[in-house]
Protein backbone atom coordinates (compact mmCIF):
# COMPACT_ATOMS: atom_id res chain seq x y z
CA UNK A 1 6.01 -184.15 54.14
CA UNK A 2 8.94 -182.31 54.37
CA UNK A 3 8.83 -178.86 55.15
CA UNK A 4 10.66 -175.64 55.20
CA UNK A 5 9.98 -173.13 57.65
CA UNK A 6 11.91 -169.80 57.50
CA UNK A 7 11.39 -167.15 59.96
CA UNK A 8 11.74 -169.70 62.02
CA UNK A 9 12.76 -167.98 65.38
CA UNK A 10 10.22 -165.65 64.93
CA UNK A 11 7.15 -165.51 67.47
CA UNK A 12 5.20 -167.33 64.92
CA UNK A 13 7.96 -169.61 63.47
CA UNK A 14 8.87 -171.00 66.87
CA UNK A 15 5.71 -172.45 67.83
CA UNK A 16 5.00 -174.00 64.49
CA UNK A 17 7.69 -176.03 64.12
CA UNK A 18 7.23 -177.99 67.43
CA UNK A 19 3.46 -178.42 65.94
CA UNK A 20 4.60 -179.25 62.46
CA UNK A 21 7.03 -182.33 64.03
CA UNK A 22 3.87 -183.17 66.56
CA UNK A 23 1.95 -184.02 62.93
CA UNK A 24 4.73 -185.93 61.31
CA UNK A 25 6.16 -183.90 59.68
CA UNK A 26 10.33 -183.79 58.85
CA UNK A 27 10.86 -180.23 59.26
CA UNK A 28 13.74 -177.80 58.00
CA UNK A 29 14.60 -174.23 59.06
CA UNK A 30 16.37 -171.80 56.94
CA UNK A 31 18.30 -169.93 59.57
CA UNK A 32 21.34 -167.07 59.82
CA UNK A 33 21.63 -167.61 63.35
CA UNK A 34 21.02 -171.81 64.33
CA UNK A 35 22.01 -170.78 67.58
CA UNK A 36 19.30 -168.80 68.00
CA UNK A 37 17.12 -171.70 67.77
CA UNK A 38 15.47 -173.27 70.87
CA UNK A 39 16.99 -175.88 72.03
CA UNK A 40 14.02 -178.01 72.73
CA UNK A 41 13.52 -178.76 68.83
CA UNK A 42 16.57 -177.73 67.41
CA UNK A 43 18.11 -181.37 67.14
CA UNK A 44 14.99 -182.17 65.92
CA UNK A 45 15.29 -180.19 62.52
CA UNK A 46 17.21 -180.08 59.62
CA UNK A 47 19.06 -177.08 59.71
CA UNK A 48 19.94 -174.88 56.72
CA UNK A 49 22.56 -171.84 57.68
CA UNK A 50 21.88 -169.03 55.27
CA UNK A 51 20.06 -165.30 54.56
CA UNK A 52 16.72 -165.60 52.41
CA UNK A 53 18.47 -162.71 50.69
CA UNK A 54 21.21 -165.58 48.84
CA UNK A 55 19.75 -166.97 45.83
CA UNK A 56 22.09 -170.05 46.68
CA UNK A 57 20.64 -170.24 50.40
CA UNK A 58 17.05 -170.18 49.02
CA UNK A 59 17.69 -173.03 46.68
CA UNK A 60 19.82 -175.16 48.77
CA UNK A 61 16.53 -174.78 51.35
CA UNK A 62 14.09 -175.44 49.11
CA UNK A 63 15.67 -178.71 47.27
CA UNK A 64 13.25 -181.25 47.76
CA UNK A 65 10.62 -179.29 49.80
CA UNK A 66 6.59 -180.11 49.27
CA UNK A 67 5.65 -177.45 51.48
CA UNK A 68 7.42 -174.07 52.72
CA UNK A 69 6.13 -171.46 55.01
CA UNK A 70 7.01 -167.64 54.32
CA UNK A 71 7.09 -165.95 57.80
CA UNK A 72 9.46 -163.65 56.54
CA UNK A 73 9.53 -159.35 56.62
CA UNK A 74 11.96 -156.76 56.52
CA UNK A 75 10.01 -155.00 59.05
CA UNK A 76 12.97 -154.27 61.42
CA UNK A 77 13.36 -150.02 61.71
CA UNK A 78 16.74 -150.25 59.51
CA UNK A 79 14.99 -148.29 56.29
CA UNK A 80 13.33 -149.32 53.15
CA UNK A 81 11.09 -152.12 54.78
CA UNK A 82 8.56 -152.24 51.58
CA UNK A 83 11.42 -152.94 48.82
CA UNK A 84 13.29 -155.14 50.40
CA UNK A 85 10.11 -156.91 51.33
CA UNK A 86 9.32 -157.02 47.63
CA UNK A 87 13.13 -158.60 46.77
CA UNK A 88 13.07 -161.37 49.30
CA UNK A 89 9.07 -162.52 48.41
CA UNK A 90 10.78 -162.39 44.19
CA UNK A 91 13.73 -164.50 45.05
CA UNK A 92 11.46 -166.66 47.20
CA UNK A 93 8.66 -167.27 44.62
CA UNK A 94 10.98 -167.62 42.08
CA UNK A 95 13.33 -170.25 43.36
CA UNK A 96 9.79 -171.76 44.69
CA UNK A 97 8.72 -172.48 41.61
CA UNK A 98 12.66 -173.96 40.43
CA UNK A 99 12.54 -176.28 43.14
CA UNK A 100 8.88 -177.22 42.17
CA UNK A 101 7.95 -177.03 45.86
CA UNK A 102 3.97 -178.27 46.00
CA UNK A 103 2.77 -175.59 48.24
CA UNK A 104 3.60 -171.95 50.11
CA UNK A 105 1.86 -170.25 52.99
CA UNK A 106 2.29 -166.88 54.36
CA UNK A 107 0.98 -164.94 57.06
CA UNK A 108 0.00 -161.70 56.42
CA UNK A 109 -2.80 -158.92 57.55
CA UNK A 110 -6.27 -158.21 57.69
CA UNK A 111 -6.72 -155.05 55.75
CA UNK A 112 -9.74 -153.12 53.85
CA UNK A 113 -9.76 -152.75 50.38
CA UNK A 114 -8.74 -149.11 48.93
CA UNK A 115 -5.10 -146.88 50.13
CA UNK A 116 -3.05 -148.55 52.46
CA UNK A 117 -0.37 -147.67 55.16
CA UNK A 118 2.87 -149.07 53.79
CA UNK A 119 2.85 -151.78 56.46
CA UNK A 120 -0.20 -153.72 55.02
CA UNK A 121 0.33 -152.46 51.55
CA UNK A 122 3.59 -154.29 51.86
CA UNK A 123 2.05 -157.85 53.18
CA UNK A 124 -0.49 -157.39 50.68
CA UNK A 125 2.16 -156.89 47.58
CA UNK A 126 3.87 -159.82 48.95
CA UNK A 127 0.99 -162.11 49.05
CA UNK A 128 0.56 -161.51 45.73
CA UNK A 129 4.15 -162.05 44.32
CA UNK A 130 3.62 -165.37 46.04
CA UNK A 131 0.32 -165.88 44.57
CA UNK A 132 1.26 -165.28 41.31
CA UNK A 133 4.46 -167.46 41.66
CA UNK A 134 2.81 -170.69 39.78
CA UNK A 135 3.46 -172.76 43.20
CA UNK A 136 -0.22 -172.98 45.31
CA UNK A 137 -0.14 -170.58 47.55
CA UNK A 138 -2.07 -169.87 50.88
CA UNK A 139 -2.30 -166.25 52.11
CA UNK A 140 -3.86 -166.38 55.63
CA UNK A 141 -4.86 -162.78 56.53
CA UNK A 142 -4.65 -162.20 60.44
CA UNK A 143 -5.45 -159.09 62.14
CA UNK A 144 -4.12 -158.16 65.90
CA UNK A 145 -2.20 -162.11 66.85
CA UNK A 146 -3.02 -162.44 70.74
CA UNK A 147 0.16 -163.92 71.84
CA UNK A 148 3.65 -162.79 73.78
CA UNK A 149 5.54 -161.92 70.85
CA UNK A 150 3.71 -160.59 68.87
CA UNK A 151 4.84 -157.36 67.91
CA UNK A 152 1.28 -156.24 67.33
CA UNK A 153 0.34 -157.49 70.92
CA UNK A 154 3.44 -156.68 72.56
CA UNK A 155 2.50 -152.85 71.36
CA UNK A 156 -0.94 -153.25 73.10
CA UNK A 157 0.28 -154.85 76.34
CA UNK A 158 2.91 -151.88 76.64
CA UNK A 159 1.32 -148.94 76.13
CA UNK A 160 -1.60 -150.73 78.26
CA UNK A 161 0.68 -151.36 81.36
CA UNK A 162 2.44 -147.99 80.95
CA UNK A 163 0.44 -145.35 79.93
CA UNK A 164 -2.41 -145.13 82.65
CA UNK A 165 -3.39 -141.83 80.53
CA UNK A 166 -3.09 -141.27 76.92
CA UNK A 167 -3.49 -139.09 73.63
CA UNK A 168 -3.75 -140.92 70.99
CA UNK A 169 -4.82 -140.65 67.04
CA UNK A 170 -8.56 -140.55 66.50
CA UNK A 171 -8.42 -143.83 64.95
CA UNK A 172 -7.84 -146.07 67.82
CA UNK A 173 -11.90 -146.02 67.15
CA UNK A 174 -10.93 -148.31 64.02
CA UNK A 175 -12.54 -152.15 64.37
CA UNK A 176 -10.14 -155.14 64.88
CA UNK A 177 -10.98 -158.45 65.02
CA UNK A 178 -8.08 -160.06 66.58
CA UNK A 179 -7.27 -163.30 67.10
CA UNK A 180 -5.19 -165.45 69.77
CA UNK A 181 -1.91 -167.18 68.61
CA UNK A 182 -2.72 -170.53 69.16
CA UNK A 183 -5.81 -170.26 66.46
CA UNK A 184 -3.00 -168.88 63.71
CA UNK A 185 -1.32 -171.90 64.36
CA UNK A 186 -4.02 -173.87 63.70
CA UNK A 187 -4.45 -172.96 60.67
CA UNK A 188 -0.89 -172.49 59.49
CA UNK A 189 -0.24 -176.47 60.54
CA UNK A 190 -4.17 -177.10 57.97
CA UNK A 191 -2.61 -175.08 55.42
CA UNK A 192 -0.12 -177.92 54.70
CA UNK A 193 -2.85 -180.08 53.46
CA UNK A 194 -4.82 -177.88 51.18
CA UNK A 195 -5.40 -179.10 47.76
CA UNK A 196 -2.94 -178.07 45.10
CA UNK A 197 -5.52 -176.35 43.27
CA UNK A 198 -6.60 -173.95 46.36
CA UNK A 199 -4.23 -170.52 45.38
CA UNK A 200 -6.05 -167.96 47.09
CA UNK A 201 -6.50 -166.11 50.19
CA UNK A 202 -7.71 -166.33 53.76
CA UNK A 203 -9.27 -164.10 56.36
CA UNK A 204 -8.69 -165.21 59.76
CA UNK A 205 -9.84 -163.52 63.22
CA UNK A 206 -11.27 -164.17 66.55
CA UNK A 207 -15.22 -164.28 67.71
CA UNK A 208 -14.42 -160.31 68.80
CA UNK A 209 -14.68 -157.10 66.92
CA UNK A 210 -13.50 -154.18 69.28
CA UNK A 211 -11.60 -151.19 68.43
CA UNK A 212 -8.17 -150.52 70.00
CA UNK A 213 -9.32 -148.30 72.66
CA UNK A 214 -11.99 -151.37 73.72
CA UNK A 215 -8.66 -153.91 73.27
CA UNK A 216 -6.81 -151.41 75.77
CA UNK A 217 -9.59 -150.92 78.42
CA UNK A 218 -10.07 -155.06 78.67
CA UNK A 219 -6.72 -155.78 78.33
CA UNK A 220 -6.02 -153.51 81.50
CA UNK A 221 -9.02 -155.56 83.39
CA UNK A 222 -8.00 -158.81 82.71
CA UNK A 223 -4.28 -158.12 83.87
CA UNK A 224 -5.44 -156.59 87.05
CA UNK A 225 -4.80 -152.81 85.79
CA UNK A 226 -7.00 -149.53 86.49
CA UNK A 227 -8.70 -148.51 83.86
CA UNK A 228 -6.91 -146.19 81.35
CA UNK A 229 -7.72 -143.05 80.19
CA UNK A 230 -7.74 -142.56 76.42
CA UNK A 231 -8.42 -139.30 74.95
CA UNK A 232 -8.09 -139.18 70.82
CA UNK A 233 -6.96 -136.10 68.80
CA UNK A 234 -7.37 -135.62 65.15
CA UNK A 235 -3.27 -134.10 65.19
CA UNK A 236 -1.16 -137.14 65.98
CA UNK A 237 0.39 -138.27 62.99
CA UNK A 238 1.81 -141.97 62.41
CA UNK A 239 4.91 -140.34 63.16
CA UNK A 240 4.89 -138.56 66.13
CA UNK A 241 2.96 -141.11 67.94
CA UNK A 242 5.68 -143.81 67.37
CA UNK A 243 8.38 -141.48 68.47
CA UNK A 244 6.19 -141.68 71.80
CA UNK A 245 5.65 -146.08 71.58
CA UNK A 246 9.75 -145.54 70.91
CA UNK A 247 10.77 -144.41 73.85
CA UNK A 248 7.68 -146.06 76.38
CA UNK A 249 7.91 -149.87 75.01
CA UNK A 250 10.57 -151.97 73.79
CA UNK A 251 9.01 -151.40 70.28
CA UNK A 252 11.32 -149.47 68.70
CA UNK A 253 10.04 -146.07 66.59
CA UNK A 254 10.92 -147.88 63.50
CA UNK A 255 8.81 -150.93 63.97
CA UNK A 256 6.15 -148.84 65.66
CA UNK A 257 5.46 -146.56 62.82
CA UNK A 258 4.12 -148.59 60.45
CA UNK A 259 2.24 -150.87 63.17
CA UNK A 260 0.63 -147.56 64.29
CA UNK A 261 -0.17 -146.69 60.83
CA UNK A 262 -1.92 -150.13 60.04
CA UNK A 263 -4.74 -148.38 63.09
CA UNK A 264 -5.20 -146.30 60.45
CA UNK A 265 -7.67 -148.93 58.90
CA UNK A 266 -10.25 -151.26 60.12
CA UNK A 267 -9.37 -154.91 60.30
CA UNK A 268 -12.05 -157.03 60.13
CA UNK A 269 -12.75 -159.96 58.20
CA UNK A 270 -14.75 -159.94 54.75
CA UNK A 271 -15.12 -163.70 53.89
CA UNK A 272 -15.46 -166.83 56.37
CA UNK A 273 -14.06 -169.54 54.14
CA UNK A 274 -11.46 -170.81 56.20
CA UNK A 275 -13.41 -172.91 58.92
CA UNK A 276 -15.23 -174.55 56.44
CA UNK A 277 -11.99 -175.53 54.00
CA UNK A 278 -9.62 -175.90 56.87
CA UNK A 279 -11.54 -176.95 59.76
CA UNK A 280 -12.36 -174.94 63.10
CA UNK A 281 -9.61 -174.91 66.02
CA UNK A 282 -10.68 -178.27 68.36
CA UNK A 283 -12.15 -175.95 71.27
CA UNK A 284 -13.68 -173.47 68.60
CA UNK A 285 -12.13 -170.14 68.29
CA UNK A 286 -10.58 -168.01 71.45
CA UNK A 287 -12.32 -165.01 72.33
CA UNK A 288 -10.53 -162.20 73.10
CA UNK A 289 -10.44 -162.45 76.75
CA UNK A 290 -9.59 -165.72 76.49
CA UNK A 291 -6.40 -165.69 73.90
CA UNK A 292 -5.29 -162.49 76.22
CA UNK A 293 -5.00 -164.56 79.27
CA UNK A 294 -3.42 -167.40 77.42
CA UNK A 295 -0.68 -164.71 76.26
CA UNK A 296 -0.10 -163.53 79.79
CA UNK A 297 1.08 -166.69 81.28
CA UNK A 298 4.95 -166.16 82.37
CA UNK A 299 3.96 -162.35 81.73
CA UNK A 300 4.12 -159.88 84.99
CA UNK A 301 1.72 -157.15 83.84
CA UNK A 302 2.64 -155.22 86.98
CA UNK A 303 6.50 -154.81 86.37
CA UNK A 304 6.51 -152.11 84.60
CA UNK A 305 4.35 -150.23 87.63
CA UNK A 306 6.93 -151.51 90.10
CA UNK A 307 10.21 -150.27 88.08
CA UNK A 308 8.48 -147.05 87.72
CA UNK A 309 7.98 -146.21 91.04
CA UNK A 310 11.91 -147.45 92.28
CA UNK A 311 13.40 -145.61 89.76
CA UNK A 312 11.02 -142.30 89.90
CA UNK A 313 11.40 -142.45 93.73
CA UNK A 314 15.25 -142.15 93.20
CA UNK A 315 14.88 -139.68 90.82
CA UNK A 316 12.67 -137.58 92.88
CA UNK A 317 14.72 -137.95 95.77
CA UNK A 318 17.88 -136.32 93.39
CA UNK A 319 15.82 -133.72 92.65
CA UNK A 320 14.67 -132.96 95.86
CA UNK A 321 18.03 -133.31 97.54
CA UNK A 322 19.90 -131.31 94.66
CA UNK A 323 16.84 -128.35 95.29
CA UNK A 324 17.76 -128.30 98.95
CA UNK A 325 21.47 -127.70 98.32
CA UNK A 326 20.76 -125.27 95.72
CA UNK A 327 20.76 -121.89 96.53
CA UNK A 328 20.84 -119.04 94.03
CA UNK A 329 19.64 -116.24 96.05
CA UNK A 330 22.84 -116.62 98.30
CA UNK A 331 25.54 -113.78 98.13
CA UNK A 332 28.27 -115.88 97.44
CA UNK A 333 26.18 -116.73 93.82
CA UNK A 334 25.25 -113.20 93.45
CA UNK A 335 28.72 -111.79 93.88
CA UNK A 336 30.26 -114.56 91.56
CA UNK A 337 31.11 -112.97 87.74
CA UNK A 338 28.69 -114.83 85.62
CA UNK A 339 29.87 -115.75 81.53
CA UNK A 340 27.59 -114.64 78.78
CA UNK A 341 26.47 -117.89 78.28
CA UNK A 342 24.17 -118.00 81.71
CA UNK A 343 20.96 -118.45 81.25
CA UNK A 344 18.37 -116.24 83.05
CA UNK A 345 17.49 -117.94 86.30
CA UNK A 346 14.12 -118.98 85.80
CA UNK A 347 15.22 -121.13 82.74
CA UNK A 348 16.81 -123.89 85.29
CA UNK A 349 13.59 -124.79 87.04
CA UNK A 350 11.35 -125.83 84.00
CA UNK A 351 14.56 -127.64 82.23
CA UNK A 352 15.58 -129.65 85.15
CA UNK A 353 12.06 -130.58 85.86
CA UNK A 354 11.28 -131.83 82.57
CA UNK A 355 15.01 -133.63 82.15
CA UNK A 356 14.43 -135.66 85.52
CA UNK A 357 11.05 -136.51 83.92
CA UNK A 358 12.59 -138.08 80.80
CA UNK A 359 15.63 -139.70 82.78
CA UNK A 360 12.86 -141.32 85.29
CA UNK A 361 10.56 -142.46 82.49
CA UNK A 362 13.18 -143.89 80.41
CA UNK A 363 15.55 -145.40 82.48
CA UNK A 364 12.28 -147.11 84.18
CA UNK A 365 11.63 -148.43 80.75
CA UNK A 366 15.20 -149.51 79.92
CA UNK A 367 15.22 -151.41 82.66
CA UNK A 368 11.97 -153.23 82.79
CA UNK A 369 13.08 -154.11 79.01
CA UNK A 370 15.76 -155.52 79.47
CA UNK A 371 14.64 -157.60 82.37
CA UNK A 372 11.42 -158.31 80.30
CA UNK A 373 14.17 -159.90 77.43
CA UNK A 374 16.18 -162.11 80.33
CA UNK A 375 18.82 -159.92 80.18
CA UNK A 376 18.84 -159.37 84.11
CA UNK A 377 22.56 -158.37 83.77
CA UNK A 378 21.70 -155.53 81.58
CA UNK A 379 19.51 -154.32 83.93
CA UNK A 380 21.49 -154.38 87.17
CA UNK A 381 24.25 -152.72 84.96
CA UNK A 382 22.14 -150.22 84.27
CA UNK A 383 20.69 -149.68 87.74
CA UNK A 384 24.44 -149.42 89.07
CA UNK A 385 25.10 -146.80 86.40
CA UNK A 386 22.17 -144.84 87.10
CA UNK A 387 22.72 -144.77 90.82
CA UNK A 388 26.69 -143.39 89.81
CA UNK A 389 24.60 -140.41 87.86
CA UNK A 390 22.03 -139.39 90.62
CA UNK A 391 25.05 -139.30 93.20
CA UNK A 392 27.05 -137.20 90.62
CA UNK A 393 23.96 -134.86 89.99
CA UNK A 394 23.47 -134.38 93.56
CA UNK A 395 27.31 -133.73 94.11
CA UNK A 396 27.36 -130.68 92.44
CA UNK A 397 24.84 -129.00 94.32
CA UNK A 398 26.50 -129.17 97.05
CA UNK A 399 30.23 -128.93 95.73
CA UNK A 400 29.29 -125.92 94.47
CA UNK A 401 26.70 -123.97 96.09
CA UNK A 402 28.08 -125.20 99.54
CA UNK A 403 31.05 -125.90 99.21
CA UNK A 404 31.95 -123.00 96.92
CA UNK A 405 34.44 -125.45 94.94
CA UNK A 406 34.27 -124.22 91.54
CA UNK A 407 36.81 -125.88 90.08
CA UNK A 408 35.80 -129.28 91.90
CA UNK A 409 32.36 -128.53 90.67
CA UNK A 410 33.34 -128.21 86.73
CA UNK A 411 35.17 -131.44 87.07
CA UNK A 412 31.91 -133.29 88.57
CA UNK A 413 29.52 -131.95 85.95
CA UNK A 414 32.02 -133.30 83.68
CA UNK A 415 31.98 -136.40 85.18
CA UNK A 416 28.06 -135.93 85.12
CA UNK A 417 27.67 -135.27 81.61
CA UNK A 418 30.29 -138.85 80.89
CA UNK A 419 27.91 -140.64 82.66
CA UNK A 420 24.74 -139.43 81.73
CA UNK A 421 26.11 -140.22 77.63
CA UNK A 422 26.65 -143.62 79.31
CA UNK A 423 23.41 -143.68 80.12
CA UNK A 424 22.10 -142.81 76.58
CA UNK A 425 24.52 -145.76 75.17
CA UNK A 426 23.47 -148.35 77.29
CA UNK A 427 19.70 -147.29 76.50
CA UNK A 428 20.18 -147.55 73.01
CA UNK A 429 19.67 -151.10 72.43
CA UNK A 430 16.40 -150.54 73.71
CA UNK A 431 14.93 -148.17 71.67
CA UNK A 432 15.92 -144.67 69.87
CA UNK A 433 13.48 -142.99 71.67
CA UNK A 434 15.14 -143.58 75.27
CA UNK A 435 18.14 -142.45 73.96
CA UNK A 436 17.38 -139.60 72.68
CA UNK A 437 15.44 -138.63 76.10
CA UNK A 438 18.59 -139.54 77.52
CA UNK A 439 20.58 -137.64 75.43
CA UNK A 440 18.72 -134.47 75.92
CA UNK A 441 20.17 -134.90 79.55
CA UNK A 442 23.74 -135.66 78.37
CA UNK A 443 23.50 -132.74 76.77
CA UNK A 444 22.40 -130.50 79.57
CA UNK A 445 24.83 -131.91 81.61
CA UNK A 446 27.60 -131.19 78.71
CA UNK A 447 26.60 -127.74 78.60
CA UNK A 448 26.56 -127.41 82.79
CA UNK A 449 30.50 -128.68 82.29
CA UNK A 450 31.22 -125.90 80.29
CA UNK A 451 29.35 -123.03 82.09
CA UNK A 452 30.37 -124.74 85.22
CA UNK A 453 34.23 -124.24 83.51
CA UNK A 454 33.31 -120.87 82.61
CA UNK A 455 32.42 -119.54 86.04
CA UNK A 456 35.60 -121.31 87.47
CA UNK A 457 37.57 -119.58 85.00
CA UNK A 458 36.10 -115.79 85.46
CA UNK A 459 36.09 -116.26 89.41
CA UNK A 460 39.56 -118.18 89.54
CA UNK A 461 40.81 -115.48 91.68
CA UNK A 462 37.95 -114.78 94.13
CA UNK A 463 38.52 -116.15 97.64
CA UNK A 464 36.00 -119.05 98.21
């Protein structure tokens, strides 16, 4: 047959093509970036540049299509995920049925029936614009998808590997029944064949009902982890606890509020009807222990562990270093004229403290990002420009407590506060959250430039 695929450099999209052309099939992407595409199958497709938000780059996809797959959602932190969710799935049904394609399938979630968070409210609104399209439709209903990826997973495996101790929302007691990647697939490539009169929907999951805390806890065992503390609260909104994924995890807060919001509800399956329509995987279905280790292959569950402990040793050692050359209780500080602007002494100690924390935890998870996304250059960049900081933030402990160079010292805090913004920008691709945590230190540092400016000024005349 031949087949559209869209979302097709998606975590789902890229392993189902490569399937789809193992079955015979001749296989189109609609794509905005063919480049993108992996190069192991990308002469092997018809390629279609476009957006799926072009009525003309639907339709030109589409012309002649039996079958299309919809792997597509707005999902992406940049706003109003649900409506423009609902506009693509209308322009997609509706140029569907024009082209009088014989079939569509589309992945969405597992979900209960009553109120939903807007993230499954939204795959369940468009599995019904498609349903109600007048092409045959398959909506295949997955929970938690086991595979690297997966945003879903890749939330797991993160907060897994880097949060040896957590509080988290009381409903990470919710049941899941996940299931591993390769058993989606499965039943994506069966969907193909359904008969034209099957329009309906399909709950798919794994062998395995455990809630998230349970996913967590084995998830640590079978990568070779301690186990991990997890202490719920009733408090934790949706919100605030993706602020916290945000600046941990390459998921950024935008994406990570509505996943975290889905763990709001149980998802669990209610009807068992696609084994016996579609057929079971060969091997039966993958437990979850089983789908988890299949995920982690290329995966080094330790490297967040080992990035934390370089960069928190440097950090440490800054703070350490800086403590020794600082000396407030000398009478060289006590004589110097102080602007209004000081703050008491004690306020220093707790600030400082808590600002190395957030520099070590998020520069640790910059950089284990970005060599997590291949983007080793990133990385060392941002290792080089880190080192630059701690030497600068060291500097001015002892240009100016030792050395008694004040207006040496306002000039390094300057050059501090530069490259601790520098910092912040080159976090930012990253994830809000690690900016932000950086920026909080940028903007220490910018106000240290201008009390450090302020001192020089009152004492300009005082003999060093």
């Amino acid at each position: 047959m031949k087949i559209l695929v869209t979302g097709a450099t998606g975590s789902i999209g890229s392993h189902l093509v490569p399937l789809l052309l193992q079955a015979g099939h001749d296989v189109r992407v609609l794509s905005r970036s063919p480049g993108k595409l992996p190069d192991d199958w990308r002469d092997r497709v018809e390629v279609v540049r476009g957006d799926a938000d072009s009525d003309d780059d639907v339709a030109r996809a589409l012309k002649g299509v039996q079958v299309a797959y919809y792997l597509l959602h707005s999902m992406d932190g940049r706003g109003d995920f649900v409506r423009r969710d609902r506009d693509l799935a209308t322009r997609f049904a509706r140029a569907a049925r024009t082209a009088e394609v014989g079939r569509l399938v589309y992945l969405s979630g597992l979900h209960p029936q009553g109120e939903l968070s807007p993230h499954l409210a939204s795959r369940v609104e468009v599995g019904e614009i498609l349903l109600g399209s007048g092409v045959p439709t398959a909506v295949l209903q997955a929970g938690v998808v086991l595979g690297a990826g997966s945003a879903s997973f890749d939330m797991l495996r993160h907060l897994t590997e880097r949060l040896p101790a957590m509080v988290a929302p009381k409903w990470l007691d919710n049941r899941i029944q996940p299931i591993a990647v390769d058993d989606v697939l499965h039943y994506l490539v069966r969907a193909a064949d359904l008969a034209p009169q099957v329009n309906r929907t399909f709950d798919l999951g794994g062998p395995d009902v455990l809630t998230y805390r349970e996913m967590m806890q084995q998830y640590a065992e079978l990568a070779g982890l301690r186990p991990r503390l997890v202490v719920t609260v009733p408090v934790l909104t949706p919100r605030l606890a993706s602020h916290w994924v945000g600046l941990v995890t390459p998921i950024k807060a935008g994406i990570a509020r509505p996943l975290v919001g889905s763990l709001m509800h149980d998802a669990v399956r209610s009807e068992f009807d696609a084994e016996q329509v579609m057929g079971e995987p060969e091997a039966g279905a993958l437990g979850f222990d089983e789908g988890v280790r299949r995920a982690l292959r290329g995966v080094d569950p330790t490297r967040w562990a080992h990035t934390l402990v370089m960069v928190g040793a440097a950090v440490a050692g800054t703070a350490v270093v800086g403590g020794l050359l600082t000396d407030p209780s000398s009478d060289w500080y006590r004589r110097l004229r102080k602007p209004a602007i000081q703050p008491p002494g004690w306020v220093f100690g707790p600030v400082w403290t808590t600002l190395f924390g957030l520099v070590a935890v998020s520069s640790a998870a910059t950089i284990a990002d970005a060599r997590e996304a291949g983007d080793d250059e990133a990385a060392e960049q941002f290792e080089r420009a880190l080192a630059l900081n701690l030497a600068l933030n060291t500097s001015w402990s002892g240009v100016f407590f030792r050395g008694h160079a004040l207006k040496t010292s306002a000039v390094t805090a300057g050059l501090l506060a530069v490259s601790s913004a520098d910092l912040a920008r080159r976090a930012a691709p990253h994830g809000t959250g690690k900016a932000a945590a950086l920026g909080l230190y940028a903007a220490w540092c910018a106000f240290a430039t201008v009390l450090s400016t302020a001192v020089a000024i009152k004492n300009r005349r005082r003999p060093r």
